[in-house]
Protein backbone atom coordinates (compact mmCIF):
# COMPACT_ATOMS: atom_id res chain seq x y z
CA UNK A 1 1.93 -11.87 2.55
CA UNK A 2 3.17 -9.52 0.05
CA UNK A 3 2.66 -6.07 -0.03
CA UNK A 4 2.82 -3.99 -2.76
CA UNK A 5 1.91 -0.25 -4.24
CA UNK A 6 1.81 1.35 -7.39
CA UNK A 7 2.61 4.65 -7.81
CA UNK A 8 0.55 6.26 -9.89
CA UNK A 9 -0.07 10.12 -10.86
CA UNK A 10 -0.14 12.35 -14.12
CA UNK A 11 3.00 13.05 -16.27
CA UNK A 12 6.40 15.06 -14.60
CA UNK A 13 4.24 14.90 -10.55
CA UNK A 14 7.43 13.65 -9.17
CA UNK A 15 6.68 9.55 -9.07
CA UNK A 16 9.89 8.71 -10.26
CA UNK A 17 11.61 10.71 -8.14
CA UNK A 18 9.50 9.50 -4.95
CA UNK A 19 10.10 6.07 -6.20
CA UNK A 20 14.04 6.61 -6.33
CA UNK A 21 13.99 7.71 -3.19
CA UNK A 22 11.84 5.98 -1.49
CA UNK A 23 13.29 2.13 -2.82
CA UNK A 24 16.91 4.03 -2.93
CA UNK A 25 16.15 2.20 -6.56
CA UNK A 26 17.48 4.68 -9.76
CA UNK A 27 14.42 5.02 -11.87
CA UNK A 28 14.59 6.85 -14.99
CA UNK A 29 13.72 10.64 -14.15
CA UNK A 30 13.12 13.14 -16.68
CA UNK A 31 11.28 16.29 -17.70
CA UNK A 32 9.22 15.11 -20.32
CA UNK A 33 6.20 12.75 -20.32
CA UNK A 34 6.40 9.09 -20.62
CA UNK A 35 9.93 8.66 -19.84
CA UNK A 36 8.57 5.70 -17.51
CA UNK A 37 6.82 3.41 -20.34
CA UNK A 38 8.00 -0.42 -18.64
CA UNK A 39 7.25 -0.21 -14.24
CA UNK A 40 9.98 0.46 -12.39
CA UNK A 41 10.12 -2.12 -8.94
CA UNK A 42 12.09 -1.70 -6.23
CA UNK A 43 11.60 -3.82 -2.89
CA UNK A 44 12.66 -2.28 0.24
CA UNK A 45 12.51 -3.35 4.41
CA UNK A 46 9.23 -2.37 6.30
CA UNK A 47 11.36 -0.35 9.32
CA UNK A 48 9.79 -1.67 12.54
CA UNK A 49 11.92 -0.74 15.90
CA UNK A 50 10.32 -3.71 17.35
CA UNK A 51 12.22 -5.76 15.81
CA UNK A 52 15.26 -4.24 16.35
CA UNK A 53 14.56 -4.30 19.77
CA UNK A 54 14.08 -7.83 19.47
CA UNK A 55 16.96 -8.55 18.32
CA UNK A 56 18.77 -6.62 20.94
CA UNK A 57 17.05 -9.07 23.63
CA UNK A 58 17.33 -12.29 21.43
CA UNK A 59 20.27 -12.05 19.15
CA UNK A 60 19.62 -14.18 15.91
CA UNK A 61 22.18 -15.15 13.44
CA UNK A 62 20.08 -12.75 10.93
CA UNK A 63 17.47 -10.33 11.48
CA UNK A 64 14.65 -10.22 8.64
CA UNK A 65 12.20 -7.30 8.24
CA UNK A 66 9.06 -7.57 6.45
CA UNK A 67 9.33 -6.02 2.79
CA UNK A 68 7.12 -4.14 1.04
CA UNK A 69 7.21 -3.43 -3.18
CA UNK A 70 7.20 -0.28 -5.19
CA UNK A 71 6.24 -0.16 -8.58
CA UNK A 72 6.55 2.85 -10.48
CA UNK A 73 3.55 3.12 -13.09
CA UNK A 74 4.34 5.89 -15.85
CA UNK A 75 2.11 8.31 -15.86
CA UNK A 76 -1.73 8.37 -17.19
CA UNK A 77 -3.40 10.89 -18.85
CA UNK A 78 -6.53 12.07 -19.99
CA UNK A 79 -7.73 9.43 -22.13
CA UNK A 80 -5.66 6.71 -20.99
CA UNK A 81 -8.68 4.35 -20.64
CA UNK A 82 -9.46 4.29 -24.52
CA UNK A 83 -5.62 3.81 -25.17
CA UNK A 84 -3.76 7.80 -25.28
CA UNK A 85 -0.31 7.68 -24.08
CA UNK A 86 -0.07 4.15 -24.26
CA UNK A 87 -3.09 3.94 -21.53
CA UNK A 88 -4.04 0.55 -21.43
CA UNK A 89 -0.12 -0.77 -21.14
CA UNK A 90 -0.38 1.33 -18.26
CA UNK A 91 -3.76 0.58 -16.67
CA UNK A 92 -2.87 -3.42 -16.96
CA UNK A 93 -0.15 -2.61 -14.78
CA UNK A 94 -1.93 -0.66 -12.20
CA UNK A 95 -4.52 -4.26 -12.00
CA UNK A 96 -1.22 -6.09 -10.67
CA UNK A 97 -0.86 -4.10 -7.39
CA UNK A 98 -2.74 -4.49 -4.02
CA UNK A 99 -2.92 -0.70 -2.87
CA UNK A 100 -2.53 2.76 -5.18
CA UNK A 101 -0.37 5.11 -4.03
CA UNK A 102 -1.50 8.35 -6.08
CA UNK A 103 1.16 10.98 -6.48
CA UNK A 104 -0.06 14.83 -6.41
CA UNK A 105 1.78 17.36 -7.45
CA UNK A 106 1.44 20.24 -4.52
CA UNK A 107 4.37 22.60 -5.23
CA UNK A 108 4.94 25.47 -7.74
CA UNK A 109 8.23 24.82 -10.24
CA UNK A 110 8.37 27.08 -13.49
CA UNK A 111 11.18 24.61 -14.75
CA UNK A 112 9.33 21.49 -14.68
CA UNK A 113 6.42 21.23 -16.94
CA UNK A 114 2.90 20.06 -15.99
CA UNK A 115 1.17 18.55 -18.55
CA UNK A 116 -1.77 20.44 -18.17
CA UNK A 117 0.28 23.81 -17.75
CA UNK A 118 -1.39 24.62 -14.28
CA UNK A 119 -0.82 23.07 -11.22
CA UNK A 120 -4.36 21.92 -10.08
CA UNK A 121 -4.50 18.75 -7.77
CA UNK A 122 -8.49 19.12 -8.37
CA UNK A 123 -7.98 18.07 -12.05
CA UNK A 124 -4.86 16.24 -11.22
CA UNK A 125 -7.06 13.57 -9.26
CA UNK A 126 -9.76 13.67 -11.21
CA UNK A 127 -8.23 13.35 -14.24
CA UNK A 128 -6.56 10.03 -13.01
CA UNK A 129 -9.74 8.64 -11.31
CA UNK A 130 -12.08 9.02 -13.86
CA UNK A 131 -9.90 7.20 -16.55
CA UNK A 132 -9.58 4.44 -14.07
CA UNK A 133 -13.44 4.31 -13.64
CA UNK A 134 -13.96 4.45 -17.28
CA UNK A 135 -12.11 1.67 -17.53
CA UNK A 136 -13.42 -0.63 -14.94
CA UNK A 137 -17.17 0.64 -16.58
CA UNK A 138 -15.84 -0.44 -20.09
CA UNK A 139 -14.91 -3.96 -17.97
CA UNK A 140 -18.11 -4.17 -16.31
CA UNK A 141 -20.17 -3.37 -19.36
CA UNK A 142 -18.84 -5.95 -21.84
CA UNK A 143 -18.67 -9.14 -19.28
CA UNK A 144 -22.18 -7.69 -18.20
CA UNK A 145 -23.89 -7.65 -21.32
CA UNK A 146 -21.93 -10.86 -22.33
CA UNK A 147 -23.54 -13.27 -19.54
CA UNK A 148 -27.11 -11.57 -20.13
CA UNK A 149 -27.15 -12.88 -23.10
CA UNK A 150 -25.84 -15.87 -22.07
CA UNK A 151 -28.20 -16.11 -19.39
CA UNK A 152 -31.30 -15.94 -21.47
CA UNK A 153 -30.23 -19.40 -23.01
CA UNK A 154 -29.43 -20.70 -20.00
CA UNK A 155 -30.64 -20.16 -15.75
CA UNK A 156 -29.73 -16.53 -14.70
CA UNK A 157 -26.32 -15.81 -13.70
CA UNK A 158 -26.49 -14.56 -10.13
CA UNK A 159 -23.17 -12.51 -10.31
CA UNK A 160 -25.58 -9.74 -12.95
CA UNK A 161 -26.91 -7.86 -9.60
CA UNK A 162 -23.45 -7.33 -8.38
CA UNK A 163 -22.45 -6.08 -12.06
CA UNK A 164 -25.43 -3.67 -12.37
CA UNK A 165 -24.87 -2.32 -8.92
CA UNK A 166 -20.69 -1.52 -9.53
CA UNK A 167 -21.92 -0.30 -12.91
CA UNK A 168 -24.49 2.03 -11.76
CA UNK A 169 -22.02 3.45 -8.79
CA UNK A 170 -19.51 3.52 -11.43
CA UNK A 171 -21.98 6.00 -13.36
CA UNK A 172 -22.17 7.87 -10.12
CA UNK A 173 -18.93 8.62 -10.05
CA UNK A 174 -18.46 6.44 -6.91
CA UNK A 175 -14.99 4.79 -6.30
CA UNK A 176 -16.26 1.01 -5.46
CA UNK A 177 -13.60 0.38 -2.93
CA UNK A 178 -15.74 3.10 -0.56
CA UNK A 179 -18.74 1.35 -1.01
CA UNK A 180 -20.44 -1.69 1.07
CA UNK A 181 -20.03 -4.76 -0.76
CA UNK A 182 -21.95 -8.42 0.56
CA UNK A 183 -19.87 -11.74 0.65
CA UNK A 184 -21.66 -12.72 -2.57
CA UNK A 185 -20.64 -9.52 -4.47
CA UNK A 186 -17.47 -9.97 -3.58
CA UNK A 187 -17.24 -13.44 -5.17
CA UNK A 188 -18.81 -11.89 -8.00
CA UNK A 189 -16.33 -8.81 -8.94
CA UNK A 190 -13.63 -9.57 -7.14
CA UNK A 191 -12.06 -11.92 -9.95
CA UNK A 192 -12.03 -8.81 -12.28
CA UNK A 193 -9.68 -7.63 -10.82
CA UNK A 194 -11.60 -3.76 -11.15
CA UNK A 195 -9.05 -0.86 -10.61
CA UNK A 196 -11.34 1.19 -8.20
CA UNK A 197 -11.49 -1.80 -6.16
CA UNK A 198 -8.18 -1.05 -4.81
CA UNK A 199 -7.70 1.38 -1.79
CA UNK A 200 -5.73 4.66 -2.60
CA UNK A 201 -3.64 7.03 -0.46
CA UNK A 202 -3.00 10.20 -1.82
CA UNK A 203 0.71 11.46 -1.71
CA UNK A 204 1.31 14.91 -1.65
CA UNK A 205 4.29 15.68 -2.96
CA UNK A 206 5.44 19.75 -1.97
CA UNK A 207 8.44 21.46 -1.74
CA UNK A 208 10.40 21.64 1.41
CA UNK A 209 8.51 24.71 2.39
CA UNK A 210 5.38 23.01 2.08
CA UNK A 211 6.49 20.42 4.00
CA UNK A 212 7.12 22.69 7.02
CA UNK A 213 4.40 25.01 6.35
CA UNK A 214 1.70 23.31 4.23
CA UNK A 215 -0.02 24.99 1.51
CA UNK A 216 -3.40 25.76 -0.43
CA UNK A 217 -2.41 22.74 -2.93
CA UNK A 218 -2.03 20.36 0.12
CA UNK A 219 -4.99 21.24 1.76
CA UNK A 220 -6.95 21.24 -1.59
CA UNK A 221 -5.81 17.62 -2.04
CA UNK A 222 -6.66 16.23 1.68
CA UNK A 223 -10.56 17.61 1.14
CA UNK A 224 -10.15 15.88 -1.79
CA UNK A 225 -8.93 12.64 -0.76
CA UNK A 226 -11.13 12.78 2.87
CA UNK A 227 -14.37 12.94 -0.01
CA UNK A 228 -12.81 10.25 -1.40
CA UNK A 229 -12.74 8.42 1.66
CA UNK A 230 -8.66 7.94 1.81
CA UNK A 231 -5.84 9.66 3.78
CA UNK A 232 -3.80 11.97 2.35
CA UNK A 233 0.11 12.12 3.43
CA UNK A 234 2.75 15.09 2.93
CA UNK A 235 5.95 14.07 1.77
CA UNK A 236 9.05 16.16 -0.27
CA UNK A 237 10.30 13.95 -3.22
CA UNK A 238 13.35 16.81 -3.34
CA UNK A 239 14.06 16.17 0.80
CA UNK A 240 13.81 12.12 0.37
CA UNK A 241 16.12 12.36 -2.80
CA UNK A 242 18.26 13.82 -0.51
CA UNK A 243 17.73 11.29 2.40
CA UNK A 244 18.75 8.25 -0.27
CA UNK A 245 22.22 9.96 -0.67
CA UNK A 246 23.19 9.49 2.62
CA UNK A 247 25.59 6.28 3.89
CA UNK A 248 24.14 5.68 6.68
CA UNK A 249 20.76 5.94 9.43
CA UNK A 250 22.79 7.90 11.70
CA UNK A 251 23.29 10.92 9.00
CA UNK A 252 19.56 10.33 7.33
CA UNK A 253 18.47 11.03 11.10
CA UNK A 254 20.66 13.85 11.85
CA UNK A 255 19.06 15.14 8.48
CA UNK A 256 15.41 14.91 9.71
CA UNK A 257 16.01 16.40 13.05
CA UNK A 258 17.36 19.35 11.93
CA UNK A 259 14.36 19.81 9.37
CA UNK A 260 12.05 19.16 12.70
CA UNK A 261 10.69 15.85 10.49
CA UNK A 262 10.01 12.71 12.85
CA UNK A 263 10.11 9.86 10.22
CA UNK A 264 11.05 9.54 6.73
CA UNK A 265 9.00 9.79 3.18
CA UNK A 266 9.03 6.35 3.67
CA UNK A 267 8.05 5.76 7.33
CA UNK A 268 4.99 7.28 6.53
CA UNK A 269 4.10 5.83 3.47
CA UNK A 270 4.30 2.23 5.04
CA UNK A 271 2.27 3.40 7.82
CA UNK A 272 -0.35 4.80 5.97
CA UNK A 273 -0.38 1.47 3.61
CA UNK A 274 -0.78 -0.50 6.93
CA UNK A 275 -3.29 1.51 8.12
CA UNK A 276 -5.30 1.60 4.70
CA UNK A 277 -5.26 -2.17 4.14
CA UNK A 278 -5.17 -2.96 7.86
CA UNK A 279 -2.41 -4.26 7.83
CA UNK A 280 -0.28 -5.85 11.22
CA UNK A 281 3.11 -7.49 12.22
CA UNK A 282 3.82 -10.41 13.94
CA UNK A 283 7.31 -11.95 15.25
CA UNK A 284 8.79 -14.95 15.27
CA UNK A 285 12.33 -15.36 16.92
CA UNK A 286 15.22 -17.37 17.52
CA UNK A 287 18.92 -18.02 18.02
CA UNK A 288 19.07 -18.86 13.81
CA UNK A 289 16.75 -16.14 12.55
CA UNK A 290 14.29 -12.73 14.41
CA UNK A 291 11.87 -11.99 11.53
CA UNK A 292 8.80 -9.85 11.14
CA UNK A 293 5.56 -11.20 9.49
CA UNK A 294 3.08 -9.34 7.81
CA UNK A 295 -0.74 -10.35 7.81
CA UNK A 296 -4.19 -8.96 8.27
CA UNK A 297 -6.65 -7.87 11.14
CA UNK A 298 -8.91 -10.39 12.22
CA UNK A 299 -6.53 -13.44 10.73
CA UNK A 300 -6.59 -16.31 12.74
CA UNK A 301 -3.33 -18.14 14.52
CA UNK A 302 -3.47 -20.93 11.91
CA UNK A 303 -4.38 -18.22 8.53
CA UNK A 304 -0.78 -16.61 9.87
CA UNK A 305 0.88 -20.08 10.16
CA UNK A 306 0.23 -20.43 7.12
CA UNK A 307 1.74 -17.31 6.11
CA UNK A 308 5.05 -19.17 7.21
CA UNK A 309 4.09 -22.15 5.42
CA UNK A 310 1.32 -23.77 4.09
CA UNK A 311 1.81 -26.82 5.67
CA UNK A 312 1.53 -24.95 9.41
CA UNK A 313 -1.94 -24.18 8.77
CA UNK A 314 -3.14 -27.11 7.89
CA UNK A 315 -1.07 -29.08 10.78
CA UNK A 316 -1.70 -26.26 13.07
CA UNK A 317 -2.03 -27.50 16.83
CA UNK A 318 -1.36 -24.49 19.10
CA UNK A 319 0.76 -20.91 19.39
CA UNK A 320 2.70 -20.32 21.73
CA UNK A 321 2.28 -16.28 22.37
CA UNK A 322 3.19 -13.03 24.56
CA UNK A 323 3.46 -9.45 23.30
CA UNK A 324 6.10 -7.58 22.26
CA UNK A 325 5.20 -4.77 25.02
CA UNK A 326 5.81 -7.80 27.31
CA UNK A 327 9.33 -8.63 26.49
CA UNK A 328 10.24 -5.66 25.70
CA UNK A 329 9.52 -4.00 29.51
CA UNK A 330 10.59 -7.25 31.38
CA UNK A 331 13.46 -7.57 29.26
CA UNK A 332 13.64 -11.30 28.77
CA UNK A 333 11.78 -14.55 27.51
CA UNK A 334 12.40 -15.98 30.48
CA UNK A 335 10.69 -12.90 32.38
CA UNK A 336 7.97 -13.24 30.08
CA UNK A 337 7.59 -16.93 30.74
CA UNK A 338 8.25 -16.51 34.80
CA UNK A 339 5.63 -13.85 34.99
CA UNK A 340 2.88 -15.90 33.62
CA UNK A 341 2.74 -13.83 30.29
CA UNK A 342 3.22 -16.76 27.73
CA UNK A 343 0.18 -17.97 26.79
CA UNK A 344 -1.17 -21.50 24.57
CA UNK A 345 -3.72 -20.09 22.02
CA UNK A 346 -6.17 -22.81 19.75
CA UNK A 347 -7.27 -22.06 16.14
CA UNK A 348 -9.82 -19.37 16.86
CA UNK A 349 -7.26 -17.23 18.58
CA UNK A 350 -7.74 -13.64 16.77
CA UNK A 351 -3.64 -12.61 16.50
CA UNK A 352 -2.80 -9.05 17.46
CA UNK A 353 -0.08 -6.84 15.98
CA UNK A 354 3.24 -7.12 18.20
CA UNK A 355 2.48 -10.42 18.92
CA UNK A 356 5.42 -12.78 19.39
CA UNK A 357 4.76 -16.20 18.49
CA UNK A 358 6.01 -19.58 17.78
CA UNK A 359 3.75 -22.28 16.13
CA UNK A 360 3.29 -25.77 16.79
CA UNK A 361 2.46 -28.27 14.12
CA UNK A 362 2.13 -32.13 13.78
């Protein structure tokens, strides 16, 4: 299961620089709108100490961490849905990703220019989420009006109550990812791929100060982004600039404990994408390979088999499962096993993050 975020923001916020750091992935950083016009991607490892642990207590030949993708979306502005700044280029590329990471500039910096020239995350976000609503309304409009038309010559098209109700939230100035959405509605709007149908975390992006200390800009942008029904997270793009330049994990946490910082830019990033798309890990391990899954909350054993392969869900037959909290306090498979802890689980066995499994498959 891939998982993947665009970073999105206004002009000269600091998303390229966030990017860089965060994929350790140069993107082109400069002080003057636009310099982003194709997305940057960089793909980086999901850090998980479980599986290092793992591999500590079964050593594989290689150890495999779950990835997740970066894509660095220049920036939008005001207009961007009826083209300015070469908007729709833009908003097309924003449709491709599962989860919007939007960048807000929460620090004060007379040598880099805002393109507003005043540091407001207020207008900041709302600048950004309004041109992505006007789009999705221009979307919803034209296929809208195009099948009620359609539907006059022919039996009513059941999908024009889902339309009408996105458009009139739309209107509302409602983000339609917050709002309650049936089975059949789903059907109905989710092949349009609608750009407020994605879930957002808002990334604050302060000076090191901030960081520490917090300021009016940060907690202007968490009231924001708690009315907007999405978690906000604190990170320096300066500090994790910083973090990329060093060889090795040793230094990068030798760095952090001295700032008083328990995780990275990037640590909490992933963990606040997990947590927004509810997102788990499972294991599967082994003398040739220890490697760390990715799939959703309430998947099934044979939905995550077939993460592996599509042939393991459809030949699923039973999993063969313990938790990681297992192994990793008993210390062995063979604990696990002698203890009673392994268990056999059928197709409507609900998997659980941590869980260490191996599938069998006729």
């Amino acid at each position: 299961m891939n998982l993947n975020c665009g970073i999105v923001g206004l002009p000269n916020v600091g998303k390229s620089t966030i990017f860089s750091a965060l994929s350790a992935s140069k993107a082109e950083i400069a002080n003057y709108p636009f310099c982003t016009i194709k997305p940057n991607v960089g793909i980086v490892n999901v850090p998980d100490s479980r599986l290092d642990r793992l591999c500590e207590l079964v050593p594989p030949e290689r150890k495999v961490n779950a990835t997740i993708e970066f894509v660095d979306i220049a920036g939008l502005v005001k207009g961007a849905s009826k083209g300015e700044g070469l908007g729709n280029q833009f908003l097309a590329n924003i449709r491709e990703v599962g989860l919007i990471c939007h960048v807000v500039r929460c620090f004060d910096d007379p040598d880099i220019v805002h393109v507003n020239n005043k540091v407001s995350p207020k207008d900041d976000i709302e600048t950004i989420n309004t041109e992505l609503s006007l789009k999705d309304l221009e979307t919803l409009t034209k296929i809208y009006d195009k099948e009620k038309k359609l539907s006059r010559l022919t039996k009513a098209n059941p999908d024009l109550e889902a339309y009408e109700k996105a458009i009139k939230l739309l209107e509302d100035g409602k983000w339609l990812a917050n709002e309650e959405w049936s089975e059949k509605e789903l059907a109905a709007i989710s092949p349009l791929y609608l750009l407020t149908m994605k879930k957002t975390i808002y990334v604050c992006n302060c000076d090191e100060d901030g960081l520490k200390n917090g300021n009016a800009y940060i907690d202007e942008a968490k009231r924001i982004a708690a009315e907007n029904k999405s978690e906000a997270i604190v990170i320096s793009g300066r500090l994790e600039s910083e973090l990329a330049e060093l060889e090795t994990a040793e230094e990068r946490k030798e760095m952090l404990d001295a700032l008083g910082l328990a995780e990275s830019g990037l640590e909490t990033v992933i963990k606040s994408a997990f947590k927004t798309l509810g997102l788990c890990e499972f294991f599967t391990i082994g003398k040739d390979e220890n490697r760390a899954w990715v799939f959703r909350q309430g998947m099934k054993a044979p939905e995550c088999a077939g993460i592996i392969h599509t042939d393991f869900e459809k030949k699923f037959i039973k999993a063969e499962v313990y938790s990681f909290d297992d192994i990793n306090s008993l210390g062995s498979e063979a604990e696990v096993k002698k203890k009673g802890l392994l268990r056999l689980e059928g197709k409507d066995y609900i998997m659980k993050d941590g869980d260490v499994v191996f599938f069998k498959h006729g």
